[in-house]
C-alpha atoms as a PDB file:
ATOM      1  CA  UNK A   1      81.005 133.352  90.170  1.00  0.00           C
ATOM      2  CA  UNK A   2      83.744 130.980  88.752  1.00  0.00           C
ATOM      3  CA  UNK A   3      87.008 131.787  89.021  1.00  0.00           C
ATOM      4  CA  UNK A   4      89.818 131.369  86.628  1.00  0.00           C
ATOM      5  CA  UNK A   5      92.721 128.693  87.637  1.00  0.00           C
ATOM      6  CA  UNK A   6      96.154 131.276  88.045  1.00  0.00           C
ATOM      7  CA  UNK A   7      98.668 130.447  85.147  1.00  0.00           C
ATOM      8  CA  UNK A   8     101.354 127.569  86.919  1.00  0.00           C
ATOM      9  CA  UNK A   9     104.989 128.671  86.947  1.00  0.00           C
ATOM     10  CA  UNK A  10     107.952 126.466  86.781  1.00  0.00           C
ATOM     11  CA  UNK A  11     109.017 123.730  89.087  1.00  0.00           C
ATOM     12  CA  UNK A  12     112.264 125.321  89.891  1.00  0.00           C
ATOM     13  CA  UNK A  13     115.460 126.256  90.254  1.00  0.00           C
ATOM     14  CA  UNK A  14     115.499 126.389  93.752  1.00  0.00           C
ATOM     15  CA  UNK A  15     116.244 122.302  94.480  1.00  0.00           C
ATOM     16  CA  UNK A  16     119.139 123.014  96.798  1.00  0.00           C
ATOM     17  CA  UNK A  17     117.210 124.085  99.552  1.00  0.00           C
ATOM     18  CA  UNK A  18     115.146 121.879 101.748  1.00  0.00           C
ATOM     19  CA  UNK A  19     114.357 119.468  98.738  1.00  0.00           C
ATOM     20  CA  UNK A  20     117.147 117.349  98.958  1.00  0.00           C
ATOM     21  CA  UNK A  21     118.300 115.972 102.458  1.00  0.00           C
ATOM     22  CA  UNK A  22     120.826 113.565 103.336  1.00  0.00           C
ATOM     23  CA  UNK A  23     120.616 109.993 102.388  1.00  0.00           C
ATOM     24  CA  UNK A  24     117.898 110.331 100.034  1.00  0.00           C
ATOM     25  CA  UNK A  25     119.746 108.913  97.445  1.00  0.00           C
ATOM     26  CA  UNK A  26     120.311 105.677  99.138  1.00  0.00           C
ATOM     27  CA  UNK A  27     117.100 103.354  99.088  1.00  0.00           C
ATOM     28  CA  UNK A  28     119.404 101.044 100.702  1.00  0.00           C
ATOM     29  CA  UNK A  29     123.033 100.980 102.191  1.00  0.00           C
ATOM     30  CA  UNK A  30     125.825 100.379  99.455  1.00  0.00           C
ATOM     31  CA  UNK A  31     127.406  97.505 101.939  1.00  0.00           C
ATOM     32  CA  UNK A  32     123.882  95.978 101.468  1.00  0.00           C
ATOM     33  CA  UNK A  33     124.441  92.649  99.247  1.00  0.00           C
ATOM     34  CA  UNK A  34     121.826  93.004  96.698  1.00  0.00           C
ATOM     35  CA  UNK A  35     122.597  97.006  95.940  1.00  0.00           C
ATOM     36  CA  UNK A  36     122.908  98.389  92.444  1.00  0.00           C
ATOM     37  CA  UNK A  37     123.811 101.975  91.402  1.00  0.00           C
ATOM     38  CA  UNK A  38     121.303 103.395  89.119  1.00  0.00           C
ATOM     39  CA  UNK A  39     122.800 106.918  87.543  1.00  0.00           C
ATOM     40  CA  UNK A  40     122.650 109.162  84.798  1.00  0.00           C
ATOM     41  CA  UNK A  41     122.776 112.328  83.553  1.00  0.00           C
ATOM     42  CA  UNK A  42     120.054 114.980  82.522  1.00  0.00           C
ATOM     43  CA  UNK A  43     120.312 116.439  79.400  1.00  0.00           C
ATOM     44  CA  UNK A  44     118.342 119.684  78.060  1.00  0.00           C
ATOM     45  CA  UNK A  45     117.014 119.788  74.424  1.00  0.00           C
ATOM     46  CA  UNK A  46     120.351 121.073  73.054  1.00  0.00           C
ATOM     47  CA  UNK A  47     122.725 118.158  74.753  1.00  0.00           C
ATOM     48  CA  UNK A  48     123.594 120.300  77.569  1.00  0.00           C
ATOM     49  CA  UNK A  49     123.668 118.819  80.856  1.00  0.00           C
ATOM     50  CA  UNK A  50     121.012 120.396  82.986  1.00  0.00           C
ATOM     51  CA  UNK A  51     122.612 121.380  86.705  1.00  0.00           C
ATOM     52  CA  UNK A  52     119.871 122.102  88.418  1.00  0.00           C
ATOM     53  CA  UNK A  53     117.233 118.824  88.157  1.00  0.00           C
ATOM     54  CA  UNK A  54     115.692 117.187  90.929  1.00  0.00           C
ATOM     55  CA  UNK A  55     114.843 112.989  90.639  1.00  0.00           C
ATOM     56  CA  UNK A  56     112.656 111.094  92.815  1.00  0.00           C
ATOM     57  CA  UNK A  57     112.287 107.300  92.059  1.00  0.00           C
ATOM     58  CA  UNK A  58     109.434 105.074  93.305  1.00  0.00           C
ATOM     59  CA  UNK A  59     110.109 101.131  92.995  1.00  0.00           C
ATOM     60  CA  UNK A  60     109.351  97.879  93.933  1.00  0.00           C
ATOM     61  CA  UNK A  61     112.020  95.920  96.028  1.00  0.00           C
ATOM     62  CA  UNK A  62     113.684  92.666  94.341  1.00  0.00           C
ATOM     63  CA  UNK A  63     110.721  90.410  95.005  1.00  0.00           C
ATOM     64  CA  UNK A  64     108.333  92.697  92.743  1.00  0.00           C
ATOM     65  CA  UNK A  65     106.325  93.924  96.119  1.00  0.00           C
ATOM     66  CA  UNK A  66     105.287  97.404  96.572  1.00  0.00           C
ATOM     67  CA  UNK A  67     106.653  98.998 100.281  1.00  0.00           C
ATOM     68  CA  UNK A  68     103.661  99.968 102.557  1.00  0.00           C
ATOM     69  CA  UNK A  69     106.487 101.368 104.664  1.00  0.00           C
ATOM     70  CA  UNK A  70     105.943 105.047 106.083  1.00  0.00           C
ATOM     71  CA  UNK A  71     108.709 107.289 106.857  1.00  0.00           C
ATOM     72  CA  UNK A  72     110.396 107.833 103.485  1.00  0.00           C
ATOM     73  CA  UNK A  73     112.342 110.713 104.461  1.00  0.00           C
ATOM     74  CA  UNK A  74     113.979 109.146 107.550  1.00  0.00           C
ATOM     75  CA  UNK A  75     116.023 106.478 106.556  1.00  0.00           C
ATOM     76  CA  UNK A  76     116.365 103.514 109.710  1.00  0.00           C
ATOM     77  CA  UNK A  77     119.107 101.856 107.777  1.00  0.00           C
ATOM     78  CA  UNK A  78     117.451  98.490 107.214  1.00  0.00           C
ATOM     79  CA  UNK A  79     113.789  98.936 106.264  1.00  0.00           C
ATOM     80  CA  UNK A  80     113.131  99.315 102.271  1.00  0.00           C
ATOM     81  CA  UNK A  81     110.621 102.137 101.159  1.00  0.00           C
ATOM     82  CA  UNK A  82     111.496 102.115  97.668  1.00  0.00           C
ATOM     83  CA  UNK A  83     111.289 105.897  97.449  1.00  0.00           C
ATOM     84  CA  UNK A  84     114.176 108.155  96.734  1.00  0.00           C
ATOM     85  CA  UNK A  85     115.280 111.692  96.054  1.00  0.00           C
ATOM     86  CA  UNK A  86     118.610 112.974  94.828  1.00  0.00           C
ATOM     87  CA  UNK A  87     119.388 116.325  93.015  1.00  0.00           C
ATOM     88  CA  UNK A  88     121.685 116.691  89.813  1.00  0.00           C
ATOM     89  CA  UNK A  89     125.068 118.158  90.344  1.00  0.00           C
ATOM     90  CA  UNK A  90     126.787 120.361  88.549  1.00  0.00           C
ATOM     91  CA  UNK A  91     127.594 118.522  85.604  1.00  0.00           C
ATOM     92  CA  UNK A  92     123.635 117.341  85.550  1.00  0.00           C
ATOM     93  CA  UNK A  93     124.213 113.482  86.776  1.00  0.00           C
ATOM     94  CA  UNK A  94     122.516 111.776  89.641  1.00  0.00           C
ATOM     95  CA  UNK A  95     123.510 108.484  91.388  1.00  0.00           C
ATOM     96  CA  UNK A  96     120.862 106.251  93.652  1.00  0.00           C
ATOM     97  CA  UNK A  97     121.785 103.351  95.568  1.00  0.00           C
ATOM     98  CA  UNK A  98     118.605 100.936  94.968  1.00  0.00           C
ATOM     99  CA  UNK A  99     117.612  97.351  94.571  1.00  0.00           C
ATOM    100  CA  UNK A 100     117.361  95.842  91.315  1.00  0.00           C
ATOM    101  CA  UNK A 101     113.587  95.679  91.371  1.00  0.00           C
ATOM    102  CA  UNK A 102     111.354  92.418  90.826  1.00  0.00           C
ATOM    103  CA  UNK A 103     108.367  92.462  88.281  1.00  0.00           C
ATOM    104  CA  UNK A 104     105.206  93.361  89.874  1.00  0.00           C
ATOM    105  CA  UNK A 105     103.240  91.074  87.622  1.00  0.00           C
ATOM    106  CA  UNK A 106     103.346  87.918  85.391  1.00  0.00           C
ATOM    107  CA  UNK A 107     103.545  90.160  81.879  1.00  0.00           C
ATOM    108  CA  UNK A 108     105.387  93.309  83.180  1.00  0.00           C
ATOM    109  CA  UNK A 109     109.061  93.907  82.755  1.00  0.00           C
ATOM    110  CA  UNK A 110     110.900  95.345  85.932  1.00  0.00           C
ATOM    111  CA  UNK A 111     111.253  99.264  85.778  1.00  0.00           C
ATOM    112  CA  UNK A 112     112.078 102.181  88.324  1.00  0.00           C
ATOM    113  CA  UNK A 113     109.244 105.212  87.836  1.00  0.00           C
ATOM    114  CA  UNK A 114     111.712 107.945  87.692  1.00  0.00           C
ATOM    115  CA  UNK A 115     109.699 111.515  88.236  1.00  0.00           C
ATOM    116  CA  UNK A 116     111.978 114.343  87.384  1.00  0.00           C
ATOM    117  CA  UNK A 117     111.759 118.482  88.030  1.00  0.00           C
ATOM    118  CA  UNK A 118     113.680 121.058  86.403  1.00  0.00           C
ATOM    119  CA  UNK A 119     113.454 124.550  85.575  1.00  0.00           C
ATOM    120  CA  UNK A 120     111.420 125.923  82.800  1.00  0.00           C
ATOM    121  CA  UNK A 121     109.145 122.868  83.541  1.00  0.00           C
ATOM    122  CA  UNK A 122     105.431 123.951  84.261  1.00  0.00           C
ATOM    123  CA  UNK A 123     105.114 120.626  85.893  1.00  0.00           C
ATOM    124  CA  UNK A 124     107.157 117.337  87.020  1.00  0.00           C
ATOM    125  CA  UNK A 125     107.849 114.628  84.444  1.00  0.00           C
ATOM    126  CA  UNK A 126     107.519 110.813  84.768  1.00  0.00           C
ATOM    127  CA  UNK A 127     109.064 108.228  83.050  1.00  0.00           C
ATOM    128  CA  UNK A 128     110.109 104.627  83.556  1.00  0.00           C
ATOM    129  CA  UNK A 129     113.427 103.659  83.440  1.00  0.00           C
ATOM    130  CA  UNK A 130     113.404  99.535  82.455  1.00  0.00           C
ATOM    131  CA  UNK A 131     115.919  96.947  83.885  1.00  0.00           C
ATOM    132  CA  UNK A 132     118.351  95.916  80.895  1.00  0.00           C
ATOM    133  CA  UNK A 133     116.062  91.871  80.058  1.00  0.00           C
ATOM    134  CA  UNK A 134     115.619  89.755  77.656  1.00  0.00           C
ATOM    135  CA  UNK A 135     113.692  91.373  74.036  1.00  0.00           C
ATOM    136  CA  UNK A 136     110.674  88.589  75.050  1.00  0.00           C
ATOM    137  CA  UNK A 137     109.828  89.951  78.200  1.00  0.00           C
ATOM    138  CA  UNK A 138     110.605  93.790  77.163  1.00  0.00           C
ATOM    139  CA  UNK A 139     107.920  93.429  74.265  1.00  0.00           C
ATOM    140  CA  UNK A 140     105.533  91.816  76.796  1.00  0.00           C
ATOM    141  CA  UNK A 141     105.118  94.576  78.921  1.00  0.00           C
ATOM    142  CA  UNK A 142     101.729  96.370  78.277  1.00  0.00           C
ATOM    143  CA  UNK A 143     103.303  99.777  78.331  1.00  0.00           C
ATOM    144  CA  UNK A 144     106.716  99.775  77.070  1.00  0.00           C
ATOM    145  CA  UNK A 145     104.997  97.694  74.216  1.00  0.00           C
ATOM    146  CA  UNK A 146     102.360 100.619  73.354  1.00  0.00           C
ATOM    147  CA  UNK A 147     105.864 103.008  72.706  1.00  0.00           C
ATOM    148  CA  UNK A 148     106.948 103.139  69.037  1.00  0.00           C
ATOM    149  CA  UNK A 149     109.417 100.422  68.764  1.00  0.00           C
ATOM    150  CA  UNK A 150     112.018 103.396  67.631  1.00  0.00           C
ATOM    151  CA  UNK A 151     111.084 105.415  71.222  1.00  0.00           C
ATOM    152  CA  UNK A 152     111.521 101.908  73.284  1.00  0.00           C
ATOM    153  CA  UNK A 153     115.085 102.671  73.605  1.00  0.00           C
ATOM    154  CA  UNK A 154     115.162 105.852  75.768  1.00  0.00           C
ATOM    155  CA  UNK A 155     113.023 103.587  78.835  1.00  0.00           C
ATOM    156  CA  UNK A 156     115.363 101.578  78.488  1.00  0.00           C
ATOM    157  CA  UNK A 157     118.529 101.065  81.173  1.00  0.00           C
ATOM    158  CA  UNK A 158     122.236  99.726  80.208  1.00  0.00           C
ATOM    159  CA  UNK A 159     124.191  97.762  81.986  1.00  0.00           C
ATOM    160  CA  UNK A 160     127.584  99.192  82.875  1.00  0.00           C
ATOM    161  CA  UNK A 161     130.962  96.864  83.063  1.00  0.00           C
ATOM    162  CA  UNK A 162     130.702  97.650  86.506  1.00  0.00           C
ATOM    163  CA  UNK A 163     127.245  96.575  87.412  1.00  0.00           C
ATOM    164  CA  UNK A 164     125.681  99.594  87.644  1.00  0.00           C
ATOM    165  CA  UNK A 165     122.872 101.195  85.711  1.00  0.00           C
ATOM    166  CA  UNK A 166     122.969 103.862  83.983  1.00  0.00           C
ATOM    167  CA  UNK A 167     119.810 105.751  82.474  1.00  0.00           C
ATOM    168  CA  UNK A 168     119.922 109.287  80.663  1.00  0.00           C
ATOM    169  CA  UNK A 169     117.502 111.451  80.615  1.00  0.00           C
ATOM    170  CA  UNK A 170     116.963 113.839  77.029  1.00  0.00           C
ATOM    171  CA  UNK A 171     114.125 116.603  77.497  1.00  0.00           C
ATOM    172  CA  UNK A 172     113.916 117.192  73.927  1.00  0.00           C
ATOM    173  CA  UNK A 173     115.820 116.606  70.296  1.00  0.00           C
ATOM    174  CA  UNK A 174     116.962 113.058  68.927  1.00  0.00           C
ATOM    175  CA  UNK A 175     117.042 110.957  71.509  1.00  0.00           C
ATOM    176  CA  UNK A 176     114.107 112.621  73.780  1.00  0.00           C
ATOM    177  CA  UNK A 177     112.754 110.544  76.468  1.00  0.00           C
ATOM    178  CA  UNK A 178     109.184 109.076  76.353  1.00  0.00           C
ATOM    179  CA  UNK A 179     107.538 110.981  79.039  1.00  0.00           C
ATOM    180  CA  UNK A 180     104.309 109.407  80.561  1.00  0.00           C
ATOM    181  CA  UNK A 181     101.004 111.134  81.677  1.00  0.00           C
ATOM    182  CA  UNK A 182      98.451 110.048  84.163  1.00  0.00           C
ATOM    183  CA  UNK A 183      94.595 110.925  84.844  1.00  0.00           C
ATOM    184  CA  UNK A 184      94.051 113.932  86.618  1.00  0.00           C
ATOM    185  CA  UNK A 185      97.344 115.766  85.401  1.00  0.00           C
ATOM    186  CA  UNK A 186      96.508 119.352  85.301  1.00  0.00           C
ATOM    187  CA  UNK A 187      99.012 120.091  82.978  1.00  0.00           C
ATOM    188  CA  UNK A 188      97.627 118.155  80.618  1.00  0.00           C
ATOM    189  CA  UNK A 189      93.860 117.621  81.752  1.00  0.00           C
ATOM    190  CA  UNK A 190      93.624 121.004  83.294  1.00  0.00           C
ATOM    191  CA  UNK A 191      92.185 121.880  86.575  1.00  0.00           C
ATOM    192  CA  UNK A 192      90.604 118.989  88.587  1.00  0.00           C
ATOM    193  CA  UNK A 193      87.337 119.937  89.535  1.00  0.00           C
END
């Protein structure tokens, strides 16, 4: 007898409770001398800010190298996991404090994977949200390459005056963020057998 997957329901709204716990925003101390503030604001498909999102970001610290740290969720003050998680507030915007990451390889362009849940999502989204470089090394990278040059733009980080960076986040309309998928994705490959 095979039995039929149950329909999914939506990732949220109920981020406020137990998701979010204190300090997950900061993948490293703000007094820490190589910190940067990556922030932004979630927007739903009309331009509305969306108040109750939920972002994790995985990363690389400055030297391109991937953590093989445990113990994301308990913060010792010193040791880098590159893993975060901060909820939107109410005017939708979020606010890590991070390391500007290094490339992880000789053609790929330093980026933060950004994963992001919201209601009236059936699933969590992924994205990448690329350092502010140089056009060269932007149109080497193998993925941000294989995005319409027209899309490119919305993976793409700004520098603000104060150092910061800021990265917005569109779930639909004119300015819509290229959202990634990966093997395996039920939502998108179905069930996993």
């Amino acid at each position: 007898m095979k039995l039929t997957p149950t329909p999914g329901q939506t990732v949220g709204p109920f981020f406020g409770y137990a998701l979010p716990y204190p300090g997950g925003e900061a993948l490293v101390d703000r007094s820490h001398p190589g910190a940067v503030r990556l922030h932004g604001t979630v927007y739903d498909g009309d331009g509305v800010p969306v108040p109750d999102a939920l972002l994790e970001i995985w990363q690389p610290d400055e030297h391109g190298a991937i953590s093989q740290q445990p113990g994301s969720l308990h913060r010792d003050g010193y040791t880098f996991t590159g893993w975060g998680r901060a909820a939107v507030d109410g005017v939708g915007h979020y606010s890590f404090t991070t390391l500007e990451p290094g490339s992880t390889g000789s053609e790929v362009a330093p980026y933060v994977l950004v994963t992001i849940f919201a209601r009236g999502l059936m699933d969590r989204l992924f994205t990448r949200a690329y350092l502010p470089a140089d056009p060269a090394t932007l149109e080497r990278d193998p993925l941000l390459s294989s995005v319409p040059a027209e899309r490119r733009h919305t993976m793409l980080a700004t520098r603000e005056p104060d150092g910061s960076l800021r990265f917005d986040i569109h779930f639909q309309g004119e300015d819509e963020t290229v959202f990634l998928t990966y093997p395996n994705t039920p939502q998108f490959t179905g069930p996993v057998d």
